[in-house]
Protein backbone atom coordinates (compact mmCIF):
# COMPACT_ATOMS: atom_id res chain seq x y z
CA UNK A 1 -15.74 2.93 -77.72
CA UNK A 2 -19.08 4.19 -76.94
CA UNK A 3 -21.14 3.35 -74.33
CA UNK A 4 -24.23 1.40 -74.20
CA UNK A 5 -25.29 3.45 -71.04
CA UNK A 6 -28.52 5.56 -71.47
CA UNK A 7 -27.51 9.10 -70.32
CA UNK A 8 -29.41 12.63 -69.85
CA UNK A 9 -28.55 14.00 -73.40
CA UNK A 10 -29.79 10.84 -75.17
CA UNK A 11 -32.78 11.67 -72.88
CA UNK A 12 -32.82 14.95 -73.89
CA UNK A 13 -32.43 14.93 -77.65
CA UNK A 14 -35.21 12.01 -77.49
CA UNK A 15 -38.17 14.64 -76.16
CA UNK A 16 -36.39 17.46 -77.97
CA UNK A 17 -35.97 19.89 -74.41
CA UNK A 18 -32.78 20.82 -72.75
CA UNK A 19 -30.50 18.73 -70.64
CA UNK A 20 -31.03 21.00 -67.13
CA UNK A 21 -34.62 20.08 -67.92
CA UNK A 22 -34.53 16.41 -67.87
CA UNK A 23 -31.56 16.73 -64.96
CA UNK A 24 -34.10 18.83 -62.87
CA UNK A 25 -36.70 16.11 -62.95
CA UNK A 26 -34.24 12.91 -62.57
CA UNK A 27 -32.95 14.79 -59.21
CA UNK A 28 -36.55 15.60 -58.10
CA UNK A 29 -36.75 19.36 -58.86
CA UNK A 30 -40.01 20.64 -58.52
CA UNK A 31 -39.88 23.35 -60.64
CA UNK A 32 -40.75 21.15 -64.20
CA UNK A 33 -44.59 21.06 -65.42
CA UNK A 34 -45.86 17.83 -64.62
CA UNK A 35 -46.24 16.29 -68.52
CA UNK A 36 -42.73 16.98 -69.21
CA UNK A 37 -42.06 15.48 -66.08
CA UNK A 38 -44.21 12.46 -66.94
CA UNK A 39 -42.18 12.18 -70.68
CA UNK A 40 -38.58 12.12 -69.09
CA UNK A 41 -39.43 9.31 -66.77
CA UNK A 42 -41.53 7.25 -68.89
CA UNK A 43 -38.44 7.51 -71.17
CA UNK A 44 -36.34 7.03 -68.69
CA UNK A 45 -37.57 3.96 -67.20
CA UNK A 46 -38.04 2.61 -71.17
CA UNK A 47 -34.36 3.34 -72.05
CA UNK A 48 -33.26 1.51 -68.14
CA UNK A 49 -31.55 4.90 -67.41
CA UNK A 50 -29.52 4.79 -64.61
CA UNK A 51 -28.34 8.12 -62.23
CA UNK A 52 -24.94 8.86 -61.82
CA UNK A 53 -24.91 9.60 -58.72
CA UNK A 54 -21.35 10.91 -58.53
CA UNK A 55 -22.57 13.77 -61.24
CA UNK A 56 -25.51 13.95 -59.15
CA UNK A 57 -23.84 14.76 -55.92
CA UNK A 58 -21.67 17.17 -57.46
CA UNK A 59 -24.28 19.62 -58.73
CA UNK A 60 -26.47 18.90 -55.16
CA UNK A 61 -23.36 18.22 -52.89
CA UNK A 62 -25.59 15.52 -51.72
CA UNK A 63 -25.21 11.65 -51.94
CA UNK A 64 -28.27 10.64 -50.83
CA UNK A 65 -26.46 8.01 -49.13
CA UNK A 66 -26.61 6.84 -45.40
CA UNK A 67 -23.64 5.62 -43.77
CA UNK A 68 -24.45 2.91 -41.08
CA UNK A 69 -20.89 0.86 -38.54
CA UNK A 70 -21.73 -1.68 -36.91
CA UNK A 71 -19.37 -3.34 -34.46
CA UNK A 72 -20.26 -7.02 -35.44
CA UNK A 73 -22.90 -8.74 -37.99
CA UNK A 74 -23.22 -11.84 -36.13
CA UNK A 75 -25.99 -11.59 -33.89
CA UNK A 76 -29.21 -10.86 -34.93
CA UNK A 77 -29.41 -7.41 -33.17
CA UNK A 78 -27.50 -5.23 -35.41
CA UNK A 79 -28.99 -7.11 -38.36
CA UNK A 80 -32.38 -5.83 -37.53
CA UNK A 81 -31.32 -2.41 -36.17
CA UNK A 82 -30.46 -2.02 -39.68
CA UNK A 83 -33.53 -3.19 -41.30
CA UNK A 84 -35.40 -0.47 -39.01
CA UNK A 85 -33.09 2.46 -39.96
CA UNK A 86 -33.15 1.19 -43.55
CA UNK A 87 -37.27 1.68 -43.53
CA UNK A 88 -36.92 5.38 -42.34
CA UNK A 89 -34.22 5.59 -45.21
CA UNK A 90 -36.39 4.53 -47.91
CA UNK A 91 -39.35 6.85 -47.25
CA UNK A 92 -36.93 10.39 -47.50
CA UNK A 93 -35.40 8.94 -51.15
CA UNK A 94 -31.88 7.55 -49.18
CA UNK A 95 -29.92 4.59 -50.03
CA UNK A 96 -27.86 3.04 -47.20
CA UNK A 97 -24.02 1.83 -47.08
CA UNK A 98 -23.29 -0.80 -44.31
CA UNK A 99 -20.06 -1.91 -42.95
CA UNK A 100 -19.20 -4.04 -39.46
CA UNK A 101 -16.04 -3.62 -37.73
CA UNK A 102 -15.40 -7.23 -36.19
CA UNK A 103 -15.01 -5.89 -33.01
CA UNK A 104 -12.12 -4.12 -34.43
CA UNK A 105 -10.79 -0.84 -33.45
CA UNK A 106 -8.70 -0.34 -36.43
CA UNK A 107 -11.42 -1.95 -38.66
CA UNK A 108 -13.80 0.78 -37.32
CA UNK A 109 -11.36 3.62 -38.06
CA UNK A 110 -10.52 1.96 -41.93
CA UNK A 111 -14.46 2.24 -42.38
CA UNK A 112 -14.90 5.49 -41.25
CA UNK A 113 -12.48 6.61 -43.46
CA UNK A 114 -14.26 4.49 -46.21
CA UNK A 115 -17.93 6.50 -45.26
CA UNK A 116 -16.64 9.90 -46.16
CA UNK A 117 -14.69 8.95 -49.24
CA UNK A 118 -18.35 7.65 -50.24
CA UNK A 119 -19.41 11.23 -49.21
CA UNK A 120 -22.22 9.76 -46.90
CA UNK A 121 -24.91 12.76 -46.26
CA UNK A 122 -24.93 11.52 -42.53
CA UNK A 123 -23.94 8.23 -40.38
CA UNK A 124 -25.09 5.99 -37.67
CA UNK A 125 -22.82 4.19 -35.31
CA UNK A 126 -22.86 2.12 -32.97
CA UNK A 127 -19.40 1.54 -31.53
CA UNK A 128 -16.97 -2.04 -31.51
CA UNK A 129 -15.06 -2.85 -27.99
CA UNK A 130 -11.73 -1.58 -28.52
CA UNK A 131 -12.52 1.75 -29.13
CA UNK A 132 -11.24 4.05 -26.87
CA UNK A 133 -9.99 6.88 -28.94
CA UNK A 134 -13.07 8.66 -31.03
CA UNK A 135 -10.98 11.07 -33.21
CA UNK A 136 -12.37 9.20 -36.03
CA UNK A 137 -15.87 10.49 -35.84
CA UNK A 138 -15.22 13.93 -34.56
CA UNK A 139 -13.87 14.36 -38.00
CA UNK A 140 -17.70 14.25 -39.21
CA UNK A 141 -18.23 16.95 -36.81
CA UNK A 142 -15.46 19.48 -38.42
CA UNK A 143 -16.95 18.17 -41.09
CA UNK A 144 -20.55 19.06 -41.00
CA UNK A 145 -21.71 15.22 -41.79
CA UNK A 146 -23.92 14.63 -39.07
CA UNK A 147 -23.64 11.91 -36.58
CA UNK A 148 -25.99 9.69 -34.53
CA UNK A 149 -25.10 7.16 -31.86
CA UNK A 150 -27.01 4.20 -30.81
CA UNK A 151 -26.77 1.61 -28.55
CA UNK A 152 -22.58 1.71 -27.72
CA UNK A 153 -22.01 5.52 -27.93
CA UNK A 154 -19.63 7.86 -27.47
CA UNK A 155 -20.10 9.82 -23.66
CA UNK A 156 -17.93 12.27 -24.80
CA UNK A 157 -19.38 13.65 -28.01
CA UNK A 158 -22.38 16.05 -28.18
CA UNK A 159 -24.32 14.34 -30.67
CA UNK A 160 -27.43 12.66 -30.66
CA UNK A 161 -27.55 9.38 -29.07
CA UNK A 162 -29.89 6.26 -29.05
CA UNK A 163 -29.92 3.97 -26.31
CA UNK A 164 -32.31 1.44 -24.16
CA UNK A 165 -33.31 2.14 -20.32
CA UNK A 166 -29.96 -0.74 -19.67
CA UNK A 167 -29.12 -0.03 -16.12
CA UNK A 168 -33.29 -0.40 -14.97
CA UNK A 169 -33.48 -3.64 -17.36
CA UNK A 170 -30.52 -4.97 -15.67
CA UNK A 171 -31.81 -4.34 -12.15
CA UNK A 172 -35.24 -5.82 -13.10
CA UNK A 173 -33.45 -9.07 -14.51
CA UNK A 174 -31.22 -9.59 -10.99
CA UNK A 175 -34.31 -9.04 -9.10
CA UNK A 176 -36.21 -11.18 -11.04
CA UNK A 177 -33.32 -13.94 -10.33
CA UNK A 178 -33.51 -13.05 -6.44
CA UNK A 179 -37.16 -12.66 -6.75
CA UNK A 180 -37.14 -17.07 -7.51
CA UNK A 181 -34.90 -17.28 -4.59
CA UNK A 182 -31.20 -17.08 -5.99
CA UNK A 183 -28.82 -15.58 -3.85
CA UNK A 184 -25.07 -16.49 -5.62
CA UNK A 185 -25.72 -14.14 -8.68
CA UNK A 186 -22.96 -13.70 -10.86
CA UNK A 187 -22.42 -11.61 -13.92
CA UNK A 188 -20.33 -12.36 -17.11
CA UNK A 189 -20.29 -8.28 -17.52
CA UNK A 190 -19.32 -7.20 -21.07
CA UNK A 191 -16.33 -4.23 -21.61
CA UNK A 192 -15.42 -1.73 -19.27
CA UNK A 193 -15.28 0.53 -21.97
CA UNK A 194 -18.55 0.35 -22.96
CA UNK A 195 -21.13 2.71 -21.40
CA UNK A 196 -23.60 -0.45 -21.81
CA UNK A 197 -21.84 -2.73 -19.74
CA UNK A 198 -21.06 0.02 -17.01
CA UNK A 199 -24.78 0.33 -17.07
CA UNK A 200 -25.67 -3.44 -16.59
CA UNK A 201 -23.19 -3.74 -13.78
CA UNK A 202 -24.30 -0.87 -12.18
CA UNK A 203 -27.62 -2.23 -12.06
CA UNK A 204 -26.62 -5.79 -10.62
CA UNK A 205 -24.88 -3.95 -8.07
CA UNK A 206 -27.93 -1.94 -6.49
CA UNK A 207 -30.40 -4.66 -6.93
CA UNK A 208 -28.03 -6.95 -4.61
CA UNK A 209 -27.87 -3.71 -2.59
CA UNK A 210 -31.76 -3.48 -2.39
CA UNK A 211 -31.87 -6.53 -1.26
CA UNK A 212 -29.45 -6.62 1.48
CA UNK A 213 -27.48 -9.16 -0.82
CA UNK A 214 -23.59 -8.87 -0.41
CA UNK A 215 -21.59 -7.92 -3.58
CA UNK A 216 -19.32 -10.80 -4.19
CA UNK A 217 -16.33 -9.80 -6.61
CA UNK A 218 -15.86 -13.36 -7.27
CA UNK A 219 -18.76 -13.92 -8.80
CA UNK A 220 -18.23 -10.72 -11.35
CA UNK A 221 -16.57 -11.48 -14.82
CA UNK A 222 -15.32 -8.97 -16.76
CA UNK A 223 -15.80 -10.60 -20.27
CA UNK A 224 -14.41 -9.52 -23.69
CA UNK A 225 -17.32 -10.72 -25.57
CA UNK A 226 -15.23 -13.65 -27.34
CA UNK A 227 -18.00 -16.81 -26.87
CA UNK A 228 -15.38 -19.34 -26.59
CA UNK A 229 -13.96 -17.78 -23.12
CA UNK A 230 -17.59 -18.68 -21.89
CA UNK A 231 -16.80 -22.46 -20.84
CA UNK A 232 -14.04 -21.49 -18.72
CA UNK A 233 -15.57 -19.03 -17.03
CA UNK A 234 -18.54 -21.34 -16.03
CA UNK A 235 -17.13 -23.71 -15.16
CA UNK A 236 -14.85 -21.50 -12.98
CA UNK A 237 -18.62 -20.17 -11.64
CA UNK A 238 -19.61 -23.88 -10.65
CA UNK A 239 -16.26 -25.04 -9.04
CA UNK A 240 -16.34 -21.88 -6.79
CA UNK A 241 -16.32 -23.31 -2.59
CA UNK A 242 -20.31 -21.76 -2.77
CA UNK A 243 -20.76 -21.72 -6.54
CA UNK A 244 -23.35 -19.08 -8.00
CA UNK A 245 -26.50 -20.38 -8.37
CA UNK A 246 -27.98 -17.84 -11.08
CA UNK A 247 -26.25 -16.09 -14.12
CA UNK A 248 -26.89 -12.30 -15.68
CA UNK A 249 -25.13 -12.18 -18.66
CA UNK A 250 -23.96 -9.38 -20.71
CA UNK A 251 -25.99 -10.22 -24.37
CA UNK A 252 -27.72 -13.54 -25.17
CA UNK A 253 -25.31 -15.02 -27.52
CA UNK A 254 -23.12 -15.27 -23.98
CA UNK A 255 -26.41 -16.36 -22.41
CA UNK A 256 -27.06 -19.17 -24.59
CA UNK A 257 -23.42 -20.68 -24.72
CA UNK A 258 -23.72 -20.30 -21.07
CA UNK A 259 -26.97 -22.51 -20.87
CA UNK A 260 -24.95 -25.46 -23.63
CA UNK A 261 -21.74 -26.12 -21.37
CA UNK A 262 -23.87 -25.81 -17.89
CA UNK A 263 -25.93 -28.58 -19.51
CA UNK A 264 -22.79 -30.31 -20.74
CA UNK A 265 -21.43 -30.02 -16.61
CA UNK A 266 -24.70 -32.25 -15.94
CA UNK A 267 -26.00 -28.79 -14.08
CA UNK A 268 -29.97 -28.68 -14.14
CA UNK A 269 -31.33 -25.45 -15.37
CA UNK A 270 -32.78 -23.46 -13.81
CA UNK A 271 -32.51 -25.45 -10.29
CA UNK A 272 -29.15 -25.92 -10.12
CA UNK A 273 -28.27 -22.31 -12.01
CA UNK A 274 -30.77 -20.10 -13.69
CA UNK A 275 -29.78 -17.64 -16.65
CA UNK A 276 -30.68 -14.61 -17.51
CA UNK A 277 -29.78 -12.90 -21.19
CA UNK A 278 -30.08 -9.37 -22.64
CA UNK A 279 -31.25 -8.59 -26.02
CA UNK A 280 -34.15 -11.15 -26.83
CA UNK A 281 -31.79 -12.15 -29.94
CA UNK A 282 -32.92 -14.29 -32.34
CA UNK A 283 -32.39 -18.06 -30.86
CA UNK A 284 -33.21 -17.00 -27.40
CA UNK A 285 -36.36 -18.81 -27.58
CA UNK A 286 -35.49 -21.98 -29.32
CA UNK A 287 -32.54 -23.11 -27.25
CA UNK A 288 -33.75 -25.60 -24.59
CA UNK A 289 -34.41 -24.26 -21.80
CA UNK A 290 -35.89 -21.42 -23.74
CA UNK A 291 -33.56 -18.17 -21.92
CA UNK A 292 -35.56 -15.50 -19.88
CA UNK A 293 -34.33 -12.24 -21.66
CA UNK A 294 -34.48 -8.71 -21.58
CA UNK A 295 -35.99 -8.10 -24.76
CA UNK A 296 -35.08 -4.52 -26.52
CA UNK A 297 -37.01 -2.78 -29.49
CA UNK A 298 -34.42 -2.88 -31.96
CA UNK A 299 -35.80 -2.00 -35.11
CA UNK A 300 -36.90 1.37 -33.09
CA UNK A 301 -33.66 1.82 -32.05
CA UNK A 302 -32.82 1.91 -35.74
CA UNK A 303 -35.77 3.70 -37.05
CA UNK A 304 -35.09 6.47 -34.03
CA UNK A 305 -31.50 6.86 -34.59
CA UNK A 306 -32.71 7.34 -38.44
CA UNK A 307 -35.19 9.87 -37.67
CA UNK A 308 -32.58 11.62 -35.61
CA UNK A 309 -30.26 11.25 -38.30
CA UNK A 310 -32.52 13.05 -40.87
CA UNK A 311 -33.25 15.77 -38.98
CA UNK A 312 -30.37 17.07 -38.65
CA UNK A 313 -29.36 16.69 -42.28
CA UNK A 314 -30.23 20.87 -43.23
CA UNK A 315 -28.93 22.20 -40.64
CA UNK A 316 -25.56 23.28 -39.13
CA UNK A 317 -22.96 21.76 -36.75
CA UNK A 318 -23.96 24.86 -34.15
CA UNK A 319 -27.99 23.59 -34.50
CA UNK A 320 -27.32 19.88 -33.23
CA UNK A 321 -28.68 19.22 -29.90
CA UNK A 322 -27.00 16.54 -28.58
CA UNK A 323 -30.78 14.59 -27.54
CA UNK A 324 -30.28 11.18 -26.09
CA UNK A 325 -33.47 8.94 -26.28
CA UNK A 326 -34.01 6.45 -24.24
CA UNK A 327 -36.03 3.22 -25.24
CA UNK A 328 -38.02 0.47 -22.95
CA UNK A 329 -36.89 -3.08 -22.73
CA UNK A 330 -38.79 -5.19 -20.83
CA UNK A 331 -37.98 -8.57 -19.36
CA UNK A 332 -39.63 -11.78 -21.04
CA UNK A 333 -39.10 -14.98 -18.26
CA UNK A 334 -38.89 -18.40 -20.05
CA UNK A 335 -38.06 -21.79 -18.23
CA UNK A 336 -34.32 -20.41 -18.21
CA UNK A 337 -35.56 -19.22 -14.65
CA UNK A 338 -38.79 -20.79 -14.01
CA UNK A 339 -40.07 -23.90 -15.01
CA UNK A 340 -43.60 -24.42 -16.63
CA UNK A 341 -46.29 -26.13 -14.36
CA UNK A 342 -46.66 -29.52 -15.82
């Protein structure tokens, strides 16, 4: 049965000129005088001719297609990192292929495996909680696909990386805390194996330590990043003999289930506990009290992991140069911490 698809020799025998002459203008070849150009895609567009891109990236070995893991689509951070990267996409001519992990190690490897059957040009990642092994996207590497990290990356891969300033954010946020007059700080800290939540901890510590405020080990949570843990380990916070009187949580979405059962416990926000977030995510400033956050640029973390990403398209593993850029977050105080004057 024959097809109803327009292809390049119906094209062709159309306008009367070769089939490598339309092909070199529906792949962008610059070599093809401008009103033969202009015939083929006028035509084109009339007859709703559609690439195939598979023939495509065989004669080009290119795809023109982005590969972008996620670890999770349920806050609105990734969301939005994607909507930046997808902006710096557009502009070069490439289309992008998403897929989110669930937090799953296994999930992540299944969808690397699903970017290079795809034959993705290049991929961004941004790693899920359980991984610990990265043999998955060293295989890119061999490869010659290139690789960009942002915000959970991989230490030990020279590749370039995209991350936020998160151990200064964290200190600011603590300080801020001890800065209203909170001295039982405790943090629901995310993954040990994530370099993020190393960071974050790492700055809680040495803001206590700058201001002569003891580390208490009770008060640190090492939290898996499943939301409904949170209750217990509030309420765990507020029963303590000297209960923590302000919170610096890991990401907001902790944050703001922190800020529902405190109010549920009849605690008074921020007087009784104050609550700090990370991420500015989308909610953060309608919950009541609206949560002081550290706010991050994220569709610049996706439009410079993107840029990254395309430059390193043309050129060989050996040329990579493993740059690591570092964005500013800044902290944005709501009543979370300090109440408006009435």
């Amino acid at each position: 049965m024959k097809s109803n698809q327009t292809t390049i020799v119906d094209i062709a025998n159309e306008l009367n000129i070769s089939k490598s002459t339309v092909s070199r203008v529906l792949t962008g070849h610059p070599n093809v005088k401008r009103e033969t150009r202009e015939k083929v895609l006028a035509l084109a567009e009339k007859l709703d001719y559609q690439r195939n891109m598979l023939s495509i990236s065989l004669m080009t070995n290119k795809t023109k297609t982005i590969g972008i893991v996620l670890p999770e689509f349920i806050t609105s951070f990734f969301p939005q990192v994607v909507v930046g990267a997808q902006e710096e996409a557009v502009k070069e001519g490439y289309s992008v292929l998403v897929s989110q992990c669930n937090e799953s190690y296994e999930t992540e490897v299944a969808n690397s495996k699903v970017m290079l059957a795809n034959r993705v040009d290049g991929v961004m990642v941004s790693l899920c909680k359980e991984t610990m092994n990265f043999d998955h996207w060293k295989v890119f590497q061999r490869k010659g696909i290139p690789i960009v990290f942002f915000n959970r990356v991989c230490e030990e891969m020279m590749v370039p990386k995209v991350v936020v300033n998160d151990y200064e954010a964290a200190f600011m946020a603590v300080e801020h805390l001890i800065n209203i007059g909170k001295k039982r700080i405790a943090h629901l800290a995310g993954p040990p194996s994530l370099l993020i939540s190393r960071k974050r901890l790492n700055g809680y510590k040495d803001a206590l330590k700058k201001h002569n405020i003891a580390i208490d080990e009770d008060l640190i949570i090492y939290y898996d990043l499943s939301l409904s843990k949170v209750k217990i380990y509030i309420k765990y916070l507020l029963e303590l003999e000297n209960p923590a009187d302000a919170l610096f949580a890991i990401n907001d979405p902790a944050a703001i289930e922190a800020i529902q059962v405190i109010k549920k416990l009849g605690k008074r926000i921020p007087e009784d506990i104050a609550v700090v977030g990370f991420s500015n995510n989308y909610g953060s400033n309608f919950i009541e009290p609206g949560l002081t956050t550290v706010s991050q640029p994220v569709k610049e973390i996706g439009r410079t992991a993107m840029q990254l990403l395309l430059g390193l398209m043309d050129k060989d593993v050996a040329q990579w140069k493993p740059i690591i850029r570092t964005l500013d977050a800044e902290l944005i105080v709501r009543t979370s911490t300090v109440r408006e004057e009435s």
